[in-house]
Protein backbone atom coordinates (compact mmCIF):
# COMPACT_ATOMS: atom_id res chain seq x y z
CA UNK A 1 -3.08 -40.33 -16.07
CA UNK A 2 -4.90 -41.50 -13.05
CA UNK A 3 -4.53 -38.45 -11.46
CA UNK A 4 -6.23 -36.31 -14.40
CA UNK A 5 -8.97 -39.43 -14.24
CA UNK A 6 -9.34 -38.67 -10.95
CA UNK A 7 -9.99 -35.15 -11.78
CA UNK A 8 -12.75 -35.64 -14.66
CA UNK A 9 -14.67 -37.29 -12.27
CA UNK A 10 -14.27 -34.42 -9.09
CA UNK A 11 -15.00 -32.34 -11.76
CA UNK A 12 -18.56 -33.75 -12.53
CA UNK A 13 -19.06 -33.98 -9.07
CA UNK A 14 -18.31 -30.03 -8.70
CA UNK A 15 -20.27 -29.17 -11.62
CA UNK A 16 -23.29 -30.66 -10.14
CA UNK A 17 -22.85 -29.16 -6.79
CA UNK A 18 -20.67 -25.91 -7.11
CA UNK A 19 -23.20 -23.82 -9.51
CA UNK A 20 -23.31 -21.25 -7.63
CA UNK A 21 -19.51 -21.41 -6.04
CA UNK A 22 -18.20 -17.20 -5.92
CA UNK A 23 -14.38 -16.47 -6.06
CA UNK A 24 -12.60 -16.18 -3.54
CA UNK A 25 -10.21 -13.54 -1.72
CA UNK A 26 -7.60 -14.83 -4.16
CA UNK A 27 -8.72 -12.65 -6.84
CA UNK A 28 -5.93 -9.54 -6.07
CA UNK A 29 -3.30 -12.49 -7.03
CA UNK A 30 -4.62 -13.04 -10.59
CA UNK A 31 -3.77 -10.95 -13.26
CA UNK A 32 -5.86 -7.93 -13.34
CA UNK A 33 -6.44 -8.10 -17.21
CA UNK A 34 -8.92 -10.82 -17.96
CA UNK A 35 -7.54 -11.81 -21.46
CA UNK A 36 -4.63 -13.04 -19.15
CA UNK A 37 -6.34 -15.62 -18.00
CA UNK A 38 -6.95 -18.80 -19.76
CA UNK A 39 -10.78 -17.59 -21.25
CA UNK A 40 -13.56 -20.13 -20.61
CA UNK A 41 -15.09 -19.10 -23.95
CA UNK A 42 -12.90 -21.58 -25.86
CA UNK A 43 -14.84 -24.27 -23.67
CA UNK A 44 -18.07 -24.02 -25.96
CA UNK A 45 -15.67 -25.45 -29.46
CA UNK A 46 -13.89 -27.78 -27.47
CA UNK A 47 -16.59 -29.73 -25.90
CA UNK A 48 -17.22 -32.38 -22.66
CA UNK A 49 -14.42 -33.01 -20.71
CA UNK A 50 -11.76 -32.50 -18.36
CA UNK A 51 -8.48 -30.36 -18.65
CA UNK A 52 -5.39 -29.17 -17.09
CA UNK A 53 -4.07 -26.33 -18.47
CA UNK A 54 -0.79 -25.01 -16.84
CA UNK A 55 -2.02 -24.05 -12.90
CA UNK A 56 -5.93 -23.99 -14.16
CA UNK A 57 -8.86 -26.90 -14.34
CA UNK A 58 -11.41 -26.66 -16.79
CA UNK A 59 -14.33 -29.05 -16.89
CA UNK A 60 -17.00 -28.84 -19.48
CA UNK A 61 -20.15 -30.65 -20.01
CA UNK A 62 -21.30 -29.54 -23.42
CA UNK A 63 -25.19 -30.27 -24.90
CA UNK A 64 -25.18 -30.60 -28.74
CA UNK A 65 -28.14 -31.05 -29.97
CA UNK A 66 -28.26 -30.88 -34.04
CA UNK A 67 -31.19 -30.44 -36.64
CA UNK A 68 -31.96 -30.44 -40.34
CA UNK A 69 -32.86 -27.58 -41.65
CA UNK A 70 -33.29 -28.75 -45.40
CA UNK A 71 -31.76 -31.03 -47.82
CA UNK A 72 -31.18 -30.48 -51.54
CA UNK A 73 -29.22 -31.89 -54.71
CA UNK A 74 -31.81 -35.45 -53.99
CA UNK A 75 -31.44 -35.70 -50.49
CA UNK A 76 -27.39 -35.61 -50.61
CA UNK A 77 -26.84 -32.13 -49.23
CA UNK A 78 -28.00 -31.10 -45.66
CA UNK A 79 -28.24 -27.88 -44.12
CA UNK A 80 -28.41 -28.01 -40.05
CA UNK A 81 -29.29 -25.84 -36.94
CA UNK A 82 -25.94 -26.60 -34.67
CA UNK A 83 -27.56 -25.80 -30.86
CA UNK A 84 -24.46 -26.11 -28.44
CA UNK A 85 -25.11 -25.32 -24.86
CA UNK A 86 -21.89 -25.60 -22.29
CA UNK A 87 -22.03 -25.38 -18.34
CA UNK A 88 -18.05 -24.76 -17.23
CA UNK A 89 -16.27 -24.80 -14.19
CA UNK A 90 -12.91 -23.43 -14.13
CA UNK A 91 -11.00 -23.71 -10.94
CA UNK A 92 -7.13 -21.95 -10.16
CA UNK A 93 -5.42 -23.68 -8.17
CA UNK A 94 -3.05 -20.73 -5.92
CA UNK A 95 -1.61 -23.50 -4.32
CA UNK A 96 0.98 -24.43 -6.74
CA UNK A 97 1.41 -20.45 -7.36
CA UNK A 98 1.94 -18.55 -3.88
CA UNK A 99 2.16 -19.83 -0.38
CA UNK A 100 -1.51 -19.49 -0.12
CA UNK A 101 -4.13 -21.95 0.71
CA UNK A 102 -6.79 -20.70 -1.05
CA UNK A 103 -8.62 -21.36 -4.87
CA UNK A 104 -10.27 -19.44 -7.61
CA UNK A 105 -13.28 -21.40 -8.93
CA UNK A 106 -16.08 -19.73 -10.97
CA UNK A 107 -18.90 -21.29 -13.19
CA UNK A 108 -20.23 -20.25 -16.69
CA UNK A 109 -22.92 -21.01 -19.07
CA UNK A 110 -22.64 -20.60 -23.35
CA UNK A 111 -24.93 -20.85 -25.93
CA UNK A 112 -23.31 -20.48 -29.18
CA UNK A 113 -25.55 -21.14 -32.28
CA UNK A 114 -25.05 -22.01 -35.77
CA UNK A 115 -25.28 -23.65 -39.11
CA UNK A 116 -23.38 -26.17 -40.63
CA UNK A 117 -23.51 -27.96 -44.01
CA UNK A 118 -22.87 -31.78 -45.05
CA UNK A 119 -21.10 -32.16 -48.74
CA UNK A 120 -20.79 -35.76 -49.59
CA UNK A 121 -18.92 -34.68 -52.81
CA UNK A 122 -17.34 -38.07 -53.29
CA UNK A 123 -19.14 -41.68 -51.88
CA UNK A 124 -15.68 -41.73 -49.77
CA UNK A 125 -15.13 -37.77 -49.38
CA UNK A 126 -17.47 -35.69 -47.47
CA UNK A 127 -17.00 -31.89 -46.06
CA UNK A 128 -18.48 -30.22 -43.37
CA UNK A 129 -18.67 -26.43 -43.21
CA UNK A 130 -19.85 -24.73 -40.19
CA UNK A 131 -19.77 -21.49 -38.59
CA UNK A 132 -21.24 -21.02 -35.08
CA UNK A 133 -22.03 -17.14 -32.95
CA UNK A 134 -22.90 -17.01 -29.76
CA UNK A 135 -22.30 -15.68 -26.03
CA UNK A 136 -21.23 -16.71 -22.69
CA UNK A 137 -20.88 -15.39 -18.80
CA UNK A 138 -20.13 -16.12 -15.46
CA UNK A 139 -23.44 -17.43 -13.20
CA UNK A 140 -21.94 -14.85 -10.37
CA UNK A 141 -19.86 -12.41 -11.71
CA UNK A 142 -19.83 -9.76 -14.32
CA UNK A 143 -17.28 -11.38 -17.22
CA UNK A 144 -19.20 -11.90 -20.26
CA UNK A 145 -18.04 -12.66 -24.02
CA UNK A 146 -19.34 -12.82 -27.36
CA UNK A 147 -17.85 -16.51 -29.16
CA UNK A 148 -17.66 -17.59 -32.39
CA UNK A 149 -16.06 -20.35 -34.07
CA UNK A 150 -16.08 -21.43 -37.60
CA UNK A 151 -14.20 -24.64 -39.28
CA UNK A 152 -13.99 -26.49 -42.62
CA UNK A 153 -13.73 -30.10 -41.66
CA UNK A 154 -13.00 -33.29 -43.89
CA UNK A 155 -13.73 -37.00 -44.26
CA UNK A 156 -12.29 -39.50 -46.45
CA UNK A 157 -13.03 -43.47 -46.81
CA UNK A 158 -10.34 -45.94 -47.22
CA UNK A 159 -12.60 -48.94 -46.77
CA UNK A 160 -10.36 -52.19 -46.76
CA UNK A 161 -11.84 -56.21 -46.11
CA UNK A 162 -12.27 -55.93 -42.27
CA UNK A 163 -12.23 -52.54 -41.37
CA UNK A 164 -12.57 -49.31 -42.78
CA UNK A 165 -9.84 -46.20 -42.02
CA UNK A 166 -11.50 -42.68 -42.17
CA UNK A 167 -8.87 -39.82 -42.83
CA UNK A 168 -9.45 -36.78 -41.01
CA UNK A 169 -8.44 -33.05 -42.29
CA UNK A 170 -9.64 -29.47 -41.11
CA UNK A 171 -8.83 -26.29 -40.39
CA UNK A 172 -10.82 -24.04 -37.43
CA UNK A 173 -10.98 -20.55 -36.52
CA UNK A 174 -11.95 -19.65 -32.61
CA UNK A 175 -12.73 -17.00 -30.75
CA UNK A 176 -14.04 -14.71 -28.46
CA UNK A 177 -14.58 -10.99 -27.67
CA UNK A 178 -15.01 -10.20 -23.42
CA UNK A 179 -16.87 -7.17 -22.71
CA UNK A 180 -13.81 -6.29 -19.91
CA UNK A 181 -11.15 -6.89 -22.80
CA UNK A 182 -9.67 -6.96 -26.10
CA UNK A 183 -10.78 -9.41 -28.91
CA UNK A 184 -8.85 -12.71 -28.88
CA UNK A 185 -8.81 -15.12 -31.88
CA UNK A 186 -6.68 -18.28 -32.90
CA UNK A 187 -6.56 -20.94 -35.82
CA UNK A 188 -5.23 -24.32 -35.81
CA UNK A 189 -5.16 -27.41 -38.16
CA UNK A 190 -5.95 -30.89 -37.59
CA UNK A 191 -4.89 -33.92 -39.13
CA UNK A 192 -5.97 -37.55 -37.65
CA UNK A 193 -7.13 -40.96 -38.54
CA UNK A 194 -10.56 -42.84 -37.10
CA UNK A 195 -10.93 -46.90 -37.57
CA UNK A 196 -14.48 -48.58 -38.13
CA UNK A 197 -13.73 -52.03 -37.01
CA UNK A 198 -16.78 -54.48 -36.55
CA UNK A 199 -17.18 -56.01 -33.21
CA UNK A 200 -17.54 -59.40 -34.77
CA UNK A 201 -21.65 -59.79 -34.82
CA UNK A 202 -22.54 -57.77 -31.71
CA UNK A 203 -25.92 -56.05 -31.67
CA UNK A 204 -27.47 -53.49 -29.61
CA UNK A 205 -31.10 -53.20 -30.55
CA UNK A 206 -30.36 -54.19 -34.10
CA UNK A 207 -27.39 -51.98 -34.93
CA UNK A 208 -23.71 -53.51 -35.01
CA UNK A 209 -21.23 -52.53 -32.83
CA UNK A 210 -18.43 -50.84 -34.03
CA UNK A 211 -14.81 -50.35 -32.35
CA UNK A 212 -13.90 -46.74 -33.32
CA UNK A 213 -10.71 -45.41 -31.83
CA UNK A 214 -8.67 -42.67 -33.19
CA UNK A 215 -5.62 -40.11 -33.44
CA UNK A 216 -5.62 -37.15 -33.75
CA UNK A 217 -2.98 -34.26 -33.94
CA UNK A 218 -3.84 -30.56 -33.49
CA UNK A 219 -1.51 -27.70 -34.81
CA UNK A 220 -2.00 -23.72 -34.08
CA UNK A 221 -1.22 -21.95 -36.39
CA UNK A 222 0.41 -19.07 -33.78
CA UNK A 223 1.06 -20.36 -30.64
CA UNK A 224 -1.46 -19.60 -28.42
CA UNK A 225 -0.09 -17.67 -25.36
CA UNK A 226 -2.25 -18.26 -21.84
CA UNK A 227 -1.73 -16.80 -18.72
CA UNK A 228 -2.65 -18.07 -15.48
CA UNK A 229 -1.12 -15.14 -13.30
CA UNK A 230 1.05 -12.67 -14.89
CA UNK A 231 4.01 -14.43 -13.63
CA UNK A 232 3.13 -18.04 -14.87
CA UNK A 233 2.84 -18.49 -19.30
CA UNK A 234 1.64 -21.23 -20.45
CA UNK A 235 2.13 -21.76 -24.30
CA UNK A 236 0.48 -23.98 -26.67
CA UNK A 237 1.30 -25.12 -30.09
CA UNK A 238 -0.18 -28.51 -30.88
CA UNK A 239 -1.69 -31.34 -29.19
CA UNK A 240 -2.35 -35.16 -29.34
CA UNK A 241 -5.62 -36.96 -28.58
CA UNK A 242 -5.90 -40.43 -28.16
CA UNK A 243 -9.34 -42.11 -28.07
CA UNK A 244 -11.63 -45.62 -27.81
CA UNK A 245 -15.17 -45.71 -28.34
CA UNK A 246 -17.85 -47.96 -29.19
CA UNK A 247 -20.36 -47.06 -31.44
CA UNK A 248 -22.56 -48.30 -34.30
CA UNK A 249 -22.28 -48.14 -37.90
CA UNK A 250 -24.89 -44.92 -39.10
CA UNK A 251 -25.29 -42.12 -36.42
CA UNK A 252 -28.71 -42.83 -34.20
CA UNK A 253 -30.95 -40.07 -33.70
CA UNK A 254 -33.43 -38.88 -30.62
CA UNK A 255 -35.31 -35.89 -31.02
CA UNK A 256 -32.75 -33.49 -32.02
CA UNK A 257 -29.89 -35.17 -30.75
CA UNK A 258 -27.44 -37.60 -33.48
CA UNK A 259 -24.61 -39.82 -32.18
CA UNK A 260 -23.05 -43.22 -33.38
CA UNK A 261 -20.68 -43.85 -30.43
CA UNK A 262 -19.74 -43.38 -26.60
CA UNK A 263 -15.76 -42.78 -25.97
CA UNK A 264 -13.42 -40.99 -24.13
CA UNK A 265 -10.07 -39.50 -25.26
CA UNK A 266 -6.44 -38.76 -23.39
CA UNK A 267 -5.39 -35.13 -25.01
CA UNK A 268 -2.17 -34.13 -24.23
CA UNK A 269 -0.22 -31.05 -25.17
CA UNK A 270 2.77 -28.70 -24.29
CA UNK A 271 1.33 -27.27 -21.08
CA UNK A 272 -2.12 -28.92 -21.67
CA UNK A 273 -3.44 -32.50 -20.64
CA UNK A 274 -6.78 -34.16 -19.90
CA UNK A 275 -10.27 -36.09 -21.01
CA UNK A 276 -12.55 -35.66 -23.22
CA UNK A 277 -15.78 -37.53 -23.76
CA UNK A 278 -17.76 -37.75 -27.40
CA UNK A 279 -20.75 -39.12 -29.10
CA UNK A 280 -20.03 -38.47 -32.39
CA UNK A 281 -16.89 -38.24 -34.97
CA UNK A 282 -14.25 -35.13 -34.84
CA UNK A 283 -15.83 -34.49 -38.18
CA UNK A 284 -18.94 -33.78 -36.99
């Protein structure tokens, strides 16, 4: 786990430096077909962080910023503007493929737009519907996609004497069409659980902090077949994320921008492990 600490942190590092990094000469050893790579696209659903994913590093820094568009049924309903903008690295490492000290490291940038609805349909129960279209490329190269992702997410209260235990459901559709390849799409289902638990009577500019860690499990629904080279696989089926944040009670807003807590999570799957930081719930 250190290591893959150690890793998030290069990779903010890069990110802020490497912009503008160009592949290198390793590109004859990757798989000429670019749907055999593992595609960057996905980085715009799954948000700020770190992963390691077979012989491949991702790093993601994902802006979120989220507005109301209207509210109806007395102020219960909301319709919102969902504004996600992701800068990605994504760096092969050759090394632990061939003999051959060199890397494949390329940036990208994503804007993928879209609207999303919150249903309080029960004082404990609310839904969140959202559907998101937008498009993505390479800052030097000539890969580009189109990305969509869509989800129906929901939240359920169990609120007991000292704590309250949010249950977490959803279902979420991804993906992505590259102008170099065929269309590539994927569901998957999560289930997890979130605690609210009061930091006795800690304040932070009149809101009470809030311990808010959670589990959560993520299922697809066909296992999703990557490929770092043509020789190398890398299958995924389902994943675990493990996470501690601090946060407040009622989400905090600036501008456009709504979060209720700062946290990072440990996300580990078949072929798949890393970070991932968040401001707000998986629901949202």
């Amino acid at each position: 786990m250190r290591q893959h600490l150690t890793l998030f942190l290069a990779g903010w590092a890069v990110l802020a430096g490497c912009l503008g990094g160009s592949r290198a000469a390793a590109q004859s050893l990757i798989a000429e077909d670019p749907k055999d790579l593992y595609h960057w696209a996905y980085a715009a659903a799954f948000g700020t962080g770190a992963y390691r994913i077979g012989d491949t590093d991702q790093y993601s820094v994902r802006i979120y910023p989220k507005y109301v568009l209207s509210r109806f049924n007395q102020d219960r309903f909301s319709l919102n503007l969902r504004l996600p903008f992701t800068v990605g690295l994504q760096s092969i490492d050759m090394d632990d493929i061939v003999n051959t000290p060199v890397s494949e490291q390329f940036a990208t940038l994503s804007f993928v737009p879209g609207l999303g609805f919150y249903l309080p349909l029960h004082p404990r129960w609310r839904l969140n519907p959202y559907i998101n279209y937008g498009w993505g490329t390479e800052v030097q190269g000539e890969t580009s996609a189109w990305i969509y992702f869509a989800g129906l997410n929901s939240r359920f209260l169990i609120h007991l004497k000292h704590l309250d235990i949010v249950v977490l459901n959803g279902v979420q559709w991804l993906g992505h069409n590259p102008d170099t390849a065929p269309e590539e799409r994927f569901a998957r289902l999560f289930n997890g659980l979130e605690i609210n638990l009061p930091l006795w009577d800690w304040e932070l500019e009149e809101h009470r902090l809030v311990l808010k860690p959670h589990v959560v499990h993520y299922w697809y629904f066909d296992q999703l077949n990557l490929s770092i080279v043509q020789e190398r696989p890398v299958e995924l089926n389902q994943e675990v994320e493990v996470a501690l944040a601090i946060g407040v009670q009622e989400q905090v807003s600036f501008w456009v921008f709504k979060f209720d807590r700062l946290g990072i999570g440990y996300r580990k799957g078949d072929e798949i492990e890393g970070f991932r930081l968040f401001f707000d719930s998986v629901f949202d």
